[in-house]
N, C-alpha and C. Protein backbone atom coordinates (compact mmCIF):
# COMPACT_ATOMS: atom_id res chain seq x y z
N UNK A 1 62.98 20.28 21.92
CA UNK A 1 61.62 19.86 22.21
C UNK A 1 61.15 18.94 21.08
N UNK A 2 60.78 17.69 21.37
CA UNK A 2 60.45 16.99 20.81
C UNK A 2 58.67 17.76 19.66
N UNK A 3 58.86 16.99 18.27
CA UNK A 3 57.87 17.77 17.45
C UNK A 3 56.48 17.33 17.63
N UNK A 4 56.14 16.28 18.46
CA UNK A 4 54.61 16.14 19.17
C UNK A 4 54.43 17.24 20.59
N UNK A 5 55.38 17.43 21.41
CA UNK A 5 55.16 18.37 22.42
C UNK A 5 55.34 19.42 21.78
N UNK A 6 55.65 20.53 20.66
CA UNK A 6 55.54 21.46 20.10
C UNK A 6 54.37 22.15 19.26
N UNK A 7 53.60 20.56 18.77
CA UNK A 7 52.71 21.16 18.66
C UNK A 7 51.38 21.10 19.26
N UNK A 8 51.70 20.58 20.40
CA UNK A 8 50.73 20.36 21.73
C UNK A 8 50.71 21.76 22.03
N UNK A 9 51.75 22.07 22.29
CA UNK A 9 52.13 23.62 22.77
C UNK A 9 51.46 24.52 21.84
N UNK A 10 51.86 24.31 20.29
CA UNK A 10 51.01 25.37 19.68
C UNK A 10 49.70 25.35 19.81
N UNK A 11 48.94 24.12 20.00
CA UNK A 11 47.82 24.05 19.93
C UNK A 11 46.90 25.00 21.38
N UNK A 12 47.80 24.51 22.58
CA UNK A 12 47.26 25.50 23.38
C UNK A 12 47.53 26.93 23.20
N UNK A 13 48.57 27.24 22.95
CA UNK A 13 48.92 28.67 22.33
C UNK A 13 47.52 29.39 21.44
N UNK A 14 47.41 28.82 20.37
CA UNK A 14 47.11 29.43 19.11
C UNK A 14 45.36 29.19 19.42
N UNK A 15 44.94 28.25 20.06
CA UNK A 15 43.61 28.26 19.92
C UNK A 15 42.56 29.02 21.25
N UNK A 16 44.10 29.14 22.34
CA UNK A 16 43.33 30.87 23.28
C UNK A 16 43.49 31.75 22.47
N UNK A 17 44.45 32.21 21.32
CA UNK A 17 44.46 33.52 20.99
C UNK A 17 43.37 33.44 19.61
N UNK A 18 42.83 32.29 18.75
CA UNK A 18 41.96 32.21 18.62
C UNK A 18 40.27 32.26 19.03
N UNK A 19 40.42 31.35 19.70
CA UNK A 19 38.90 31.08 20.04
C UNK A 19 38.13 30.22 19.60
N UNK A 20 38.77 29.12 18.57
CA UNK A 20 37.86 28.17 17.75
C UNK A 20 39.59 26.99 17.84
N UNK A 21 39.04 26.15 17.42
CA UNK A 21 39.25 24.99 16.90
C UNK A 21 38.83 23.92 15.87
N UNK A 22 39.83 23.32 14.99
CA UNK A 22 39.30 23.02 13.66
C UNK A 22 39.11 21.36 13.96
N UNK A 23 38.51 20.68 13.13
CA UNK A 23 38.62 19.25 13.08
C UNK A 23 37.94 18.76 11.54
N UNK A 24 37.70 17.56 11.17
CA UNK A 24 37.64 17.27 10.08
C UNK A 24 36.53 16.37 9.93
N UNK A 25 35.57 16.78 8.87
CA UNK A 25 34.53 15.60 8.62
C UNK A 25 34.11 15.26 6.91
N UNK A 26 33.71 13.95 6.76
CA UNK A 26 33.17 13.50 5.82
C UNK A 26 31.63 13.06 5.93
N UNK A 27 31.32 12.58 4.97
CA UNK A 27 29.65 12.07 5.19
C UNK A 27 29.34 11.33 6.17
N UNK A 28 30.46 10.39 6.63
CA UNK A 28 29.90 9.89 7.75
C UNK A 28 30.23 10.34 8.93
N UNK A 29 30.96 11.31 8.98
CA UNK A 29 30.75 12.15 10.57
C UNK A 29 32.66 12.41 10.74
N UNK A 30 32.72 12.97 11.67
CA UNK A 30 33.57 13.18 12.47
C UNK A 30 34.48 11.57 13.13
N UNK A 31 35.98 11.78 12.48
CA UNK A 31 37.11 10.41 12.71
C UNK A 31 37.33 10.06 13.87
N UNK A 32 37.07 8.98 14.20
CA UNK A 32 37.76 8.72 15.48
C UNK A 32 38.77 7.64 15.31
N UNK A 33 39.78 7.77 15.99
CA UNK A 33 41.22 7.01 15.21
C UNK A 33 41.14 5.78 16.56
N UNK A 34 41.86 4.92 16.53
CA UNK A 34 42.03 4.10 17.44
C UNK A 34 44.00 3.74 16.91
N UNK A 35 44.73 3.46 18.30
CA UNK A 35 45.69 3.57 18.28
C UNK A 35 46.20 1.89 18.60
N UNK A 36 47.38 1.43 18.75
CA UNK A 36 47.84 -0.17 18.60
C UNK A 36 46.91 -0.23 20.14
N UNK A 37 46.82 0.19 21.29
CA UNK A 37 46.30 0.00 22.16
C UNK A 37 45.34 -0.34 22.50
N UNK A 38 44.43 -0.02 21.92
CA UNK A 38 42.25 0.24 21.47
C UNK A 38 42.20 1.48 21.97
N UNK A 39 43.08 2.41 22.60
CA UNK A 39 43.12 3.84 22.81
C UNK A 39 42.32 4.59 21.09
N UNK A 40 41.13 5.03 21.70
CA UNK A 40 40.04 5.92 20.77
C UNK A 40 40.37 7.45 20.95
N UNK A 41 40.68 8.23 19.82
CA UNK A 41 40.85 9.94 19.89
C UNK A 41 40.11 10.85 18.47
N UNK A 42 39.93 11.55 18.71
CA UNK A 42 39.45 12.53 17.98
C UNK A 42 40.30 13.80 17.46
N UNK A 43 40.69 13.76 16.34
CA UNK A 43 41.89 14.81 16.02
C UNK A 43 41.19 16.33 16.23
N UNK A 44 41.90 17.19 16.45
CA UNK A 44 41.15 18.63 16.62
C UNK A 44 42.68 19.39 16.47
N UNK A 45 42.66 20.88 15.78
CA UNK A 45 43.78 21.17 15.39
C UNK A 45 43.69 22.99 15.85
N UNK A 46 44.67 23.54 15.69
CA UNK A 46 44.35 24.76 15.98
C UNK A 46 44.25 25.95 15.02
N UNK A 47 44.60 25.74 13.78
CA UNK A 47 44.63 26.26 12.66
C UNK A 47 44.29 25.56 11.34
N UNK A 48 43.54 25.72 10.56
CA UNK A 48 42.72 25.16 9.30
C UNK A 48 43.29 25.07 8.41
N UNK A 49 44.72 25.50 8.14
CA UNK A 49 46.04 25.33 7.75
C UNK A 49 46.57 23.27 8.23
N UNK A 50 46.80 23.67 9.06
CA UNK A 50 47.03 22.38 10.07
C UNK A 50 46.12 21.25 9.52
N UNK A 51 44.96 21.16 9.56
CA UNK A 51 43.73 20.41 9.23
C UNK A 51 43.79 20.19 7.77
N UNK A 52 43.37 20.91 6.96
CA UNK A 52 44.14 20.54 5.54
C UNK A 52 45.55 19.86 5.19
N UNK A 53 46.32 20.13 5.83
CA UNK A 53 47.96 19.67 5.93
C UNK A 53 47.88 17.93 5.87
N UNK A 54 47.14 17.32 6.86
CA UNK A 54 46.99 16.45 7.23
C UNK A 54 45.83 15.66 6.47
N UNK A 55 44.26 16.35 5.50
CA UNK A 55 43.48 15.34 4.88
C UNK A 55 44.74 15.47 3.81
N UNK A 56 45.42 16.33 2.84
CA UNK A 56 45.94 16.43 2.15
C UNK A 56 47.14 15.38 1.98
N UNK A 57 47.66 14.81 3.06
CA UNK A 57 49.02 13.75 2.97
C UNK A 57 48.83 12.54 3.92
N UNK A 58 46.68 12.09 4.64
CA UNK A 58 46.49 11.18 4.83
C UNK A 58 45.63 10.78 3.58
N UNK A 59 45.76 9.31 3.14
CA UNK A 59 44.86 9.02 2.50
C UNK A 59 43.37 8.26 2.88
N UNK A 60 43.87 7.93 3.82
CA UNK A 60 42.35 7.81 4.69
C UNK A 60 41.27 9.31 4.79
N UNK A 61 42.26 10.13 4.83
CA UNK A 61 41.56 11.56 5.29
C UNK A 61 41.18 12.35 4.28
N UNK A 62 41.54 11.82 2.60
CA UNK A 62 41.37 12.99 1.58
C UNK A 62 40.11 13.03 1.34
N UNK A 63 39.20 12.56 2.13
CA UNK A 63 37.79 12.83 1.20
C UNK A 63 37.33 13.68 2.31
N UNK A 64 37.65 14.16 3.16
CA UNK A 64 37.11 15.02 4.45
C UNK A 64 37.41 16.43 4.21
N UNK A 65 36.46 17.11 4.94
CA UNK A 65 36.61 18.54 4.73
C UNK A 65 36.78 19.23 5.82
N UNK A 66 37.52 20.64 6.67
CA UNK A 66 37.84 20.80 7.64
C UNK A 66 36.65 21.59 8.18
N UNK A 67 36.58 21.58 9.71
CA UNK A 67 35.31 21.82 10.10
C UNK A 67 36.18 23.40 11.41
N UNK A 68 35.07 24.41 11.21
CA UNK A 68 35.46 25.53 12.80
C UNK A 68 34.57 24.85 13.44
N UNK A 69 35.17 25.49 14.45
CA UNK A 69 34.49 25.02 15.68
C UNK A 69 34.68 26.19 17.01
N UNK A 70 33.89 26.79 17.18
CA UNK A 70 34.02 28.18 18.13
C UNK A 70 34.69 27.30 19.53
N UNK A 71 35.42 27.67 20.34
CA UNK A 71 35.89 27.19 21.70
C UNK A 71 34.42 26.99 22.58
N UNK A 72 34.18 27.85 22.89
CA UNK A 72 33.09 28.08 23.66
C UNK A 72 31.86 27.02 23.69
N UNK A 73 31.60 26.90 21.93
CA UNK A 73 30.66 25.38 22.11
C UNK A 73 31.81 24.36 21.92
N UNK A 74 32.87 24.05 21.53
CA UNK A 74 34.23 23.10 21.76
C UNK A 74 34.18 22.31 23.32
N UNK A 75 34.56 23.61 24.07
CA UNK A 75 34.07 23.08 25.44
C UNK A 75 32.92 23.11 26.35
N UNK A 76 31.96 23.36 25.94
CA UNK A 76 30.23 23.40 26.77
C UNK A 76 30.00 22.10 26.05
N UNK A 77 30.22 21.72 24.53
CA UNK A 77 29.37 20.20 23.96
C UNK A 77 30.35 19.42 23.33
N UNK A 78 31.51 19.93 22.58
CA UNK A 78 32.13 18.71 22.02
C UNK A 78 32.81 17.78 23.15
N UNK A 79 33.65 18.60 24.51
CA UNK A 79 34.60 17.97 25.51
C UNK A 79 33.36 17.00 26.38
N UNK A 80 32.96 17.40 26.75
CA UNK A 80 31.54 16.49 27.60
C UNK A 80 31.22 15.32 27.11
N UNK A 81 30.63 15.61 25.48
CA UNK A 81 30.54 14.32 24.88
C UNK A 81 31.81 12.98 24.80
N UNK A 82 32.70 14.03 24.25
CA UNK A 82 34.05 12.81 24.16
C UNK A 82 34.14 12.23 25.48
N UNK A 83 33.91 12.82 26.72
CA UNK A 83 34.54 12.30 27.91
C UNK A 83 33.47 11.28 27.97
N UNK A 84 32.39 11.72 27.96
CA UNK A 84 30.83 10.53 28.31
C UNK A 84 31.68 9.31 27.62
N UNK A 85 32.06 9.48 26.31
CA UNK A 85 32.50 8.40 25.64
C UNK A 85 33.33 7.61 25.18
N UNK A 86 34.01 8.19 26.39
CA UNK A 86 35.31 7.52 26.59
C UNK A 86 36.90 7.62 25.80
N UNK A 87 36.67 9.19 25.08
CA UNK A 87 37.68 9.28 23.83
C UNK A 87 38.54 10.14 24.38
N UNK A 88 39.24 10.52 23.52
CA UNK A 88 40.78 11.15 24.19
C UNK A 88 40.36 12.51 22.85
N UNK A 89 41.14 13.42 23.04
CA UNK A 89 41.14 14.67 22.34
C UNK A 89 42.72 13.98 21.68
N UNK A 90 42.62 14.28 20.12
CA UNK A 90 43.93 14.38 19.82
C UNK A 90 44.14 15.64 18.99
N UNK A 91 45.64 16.24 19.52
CA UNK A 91 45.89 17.97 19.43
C UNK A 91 46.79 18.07 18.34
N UNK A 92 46.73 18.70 17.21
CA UNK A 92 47.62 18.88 16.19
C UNK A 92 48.42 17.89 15.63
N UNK A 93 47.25 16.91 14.73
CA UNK A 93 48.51 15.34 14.86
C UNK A 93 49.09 15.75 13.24
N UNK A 94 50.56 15.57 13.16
CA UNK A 94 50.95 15.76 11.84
C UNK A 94 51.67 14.90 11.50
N UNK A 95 51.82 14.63 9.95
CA UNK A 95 52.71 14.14 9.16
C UNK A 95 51.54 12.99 8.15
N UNK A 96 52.50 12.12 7.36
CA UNK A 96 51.64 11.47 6.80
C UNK A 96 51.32 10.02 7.42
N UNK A 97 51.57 10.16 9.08
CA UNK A 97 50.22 9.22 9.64
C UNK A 97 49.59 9.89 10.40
N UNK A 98 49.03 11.43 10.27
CA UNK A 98 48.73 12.25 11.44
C UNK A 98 48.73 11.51 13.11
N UNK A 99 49.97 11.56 12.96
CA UNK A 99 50.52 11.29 15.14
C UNK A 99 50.79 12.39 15.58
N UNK A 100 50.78 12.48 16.67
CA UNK A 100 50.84 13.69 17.67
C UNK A 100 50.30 13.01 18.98
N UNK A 101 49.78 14.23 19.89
CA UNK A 101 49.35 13.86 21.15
C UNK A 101 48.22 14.17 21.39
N UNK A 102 47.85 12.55 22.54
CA UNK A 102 46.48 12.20 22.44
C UNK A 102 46.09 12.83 24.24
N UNK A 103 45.06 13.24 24.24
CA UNK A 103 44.98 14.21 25.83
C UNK A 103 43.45 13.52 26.11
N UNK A 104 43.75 13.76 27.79
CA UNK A 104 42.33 13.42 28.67
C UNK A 104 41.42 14.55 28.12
N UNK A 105 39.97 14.76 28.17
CA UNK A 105 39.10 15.74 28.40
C UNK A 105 39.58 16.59 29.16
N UNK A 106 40.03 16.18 30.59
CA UNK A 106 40.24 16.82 31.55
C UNK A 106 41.32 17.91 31.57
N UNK A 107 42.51 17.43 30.93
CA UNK A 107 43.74 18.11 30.58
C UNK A 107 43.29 19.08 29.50
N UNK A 108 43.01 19.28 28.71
CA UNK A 108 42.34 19.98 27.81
C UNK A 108 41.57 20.86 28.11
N UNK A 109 40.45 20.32 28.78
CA UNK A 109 39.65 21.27 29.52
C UNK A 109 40.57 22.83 30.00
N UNK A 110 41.25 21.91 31.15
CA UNK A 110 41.79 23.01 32.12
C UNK A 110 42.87 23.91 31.30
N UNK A 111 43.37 23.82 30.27
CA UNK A 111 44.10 24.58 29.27
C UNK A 111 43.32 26.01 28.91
N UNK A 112 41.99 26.30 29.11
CA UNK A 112 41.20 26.84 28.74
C UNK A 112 39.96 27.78 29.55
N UNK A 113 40.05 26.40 30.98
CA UNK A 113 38.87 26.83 31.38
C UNK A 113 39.19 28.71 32.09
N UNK A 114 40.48 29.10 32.64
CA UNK A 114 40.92 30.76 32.53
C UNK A 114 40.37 31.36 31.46
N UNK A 115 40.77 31.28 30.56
CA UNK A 115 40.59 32.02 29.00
C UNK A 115 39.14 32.48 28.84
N UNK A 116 38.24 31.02 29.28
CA UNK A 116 36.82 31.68 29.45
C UNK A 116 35.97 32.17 30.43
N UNK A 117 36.91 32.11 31.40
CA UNK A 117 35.90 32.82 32.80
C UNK A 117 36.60 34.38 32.94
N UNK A 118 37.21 34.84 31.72
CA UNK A 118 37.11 36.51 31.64
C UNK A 118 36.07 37.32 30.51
């Protein structure tokens, strides 16, 4: 298994048996990356481990600090907004250009929407 679909996988894994999700901000807000395409995403990770990993060996990213984020408001206000605005969720991006995989709202969504209707 390729190491972007693994940790796609962990990310859905680890953040039902969580319940939160991490992402990263500085003074001026929350990153949104743009890719060679004009493809716009928002990194979000599943462990705060993960999130540090990545300000720590981007240098764009070392002045940021990692943020929780409960699931529940994740998907009632952060997924809504990104979709209004046209951004992609990106899920556990690692290494020192944090890449990984970039997902619809929609796909994301439905990873989840079970988990919370019990």
């Amino acid at each position: 298994m390729p190491l972007s679909r693994a940790h796609r996988s962990a990310f859905r894994r680890e953040v039902r048996r969580a319940g939160r999700v991490f992402s990263i901000r500085d003074e001026g807000g929350f990153p949104i990356a743009r890719d060679a395409d004009g493809t716009r995403a928002v990194p979000f990770w599943s462990k705060p481990s993960r999130a540090r990993r990545v300000v720590e060996q981007v240098a764009a990213y070392r002045t940021f600090d990692v943020v929780e984020i409960d699931l529940d408001e994740w998907a009632d206000r952060w997924l809504p907004r990104l979709k209004r605005d046209g951004l992609l969720v990106g899920v556990n991006w690692a290494g020192a250009r944090a890449t990984g995989y970039d997902m619809t709202v929609a796909e994301v969504a439905a990873w989840f929407a079970d988990a919370r209707a019990n």
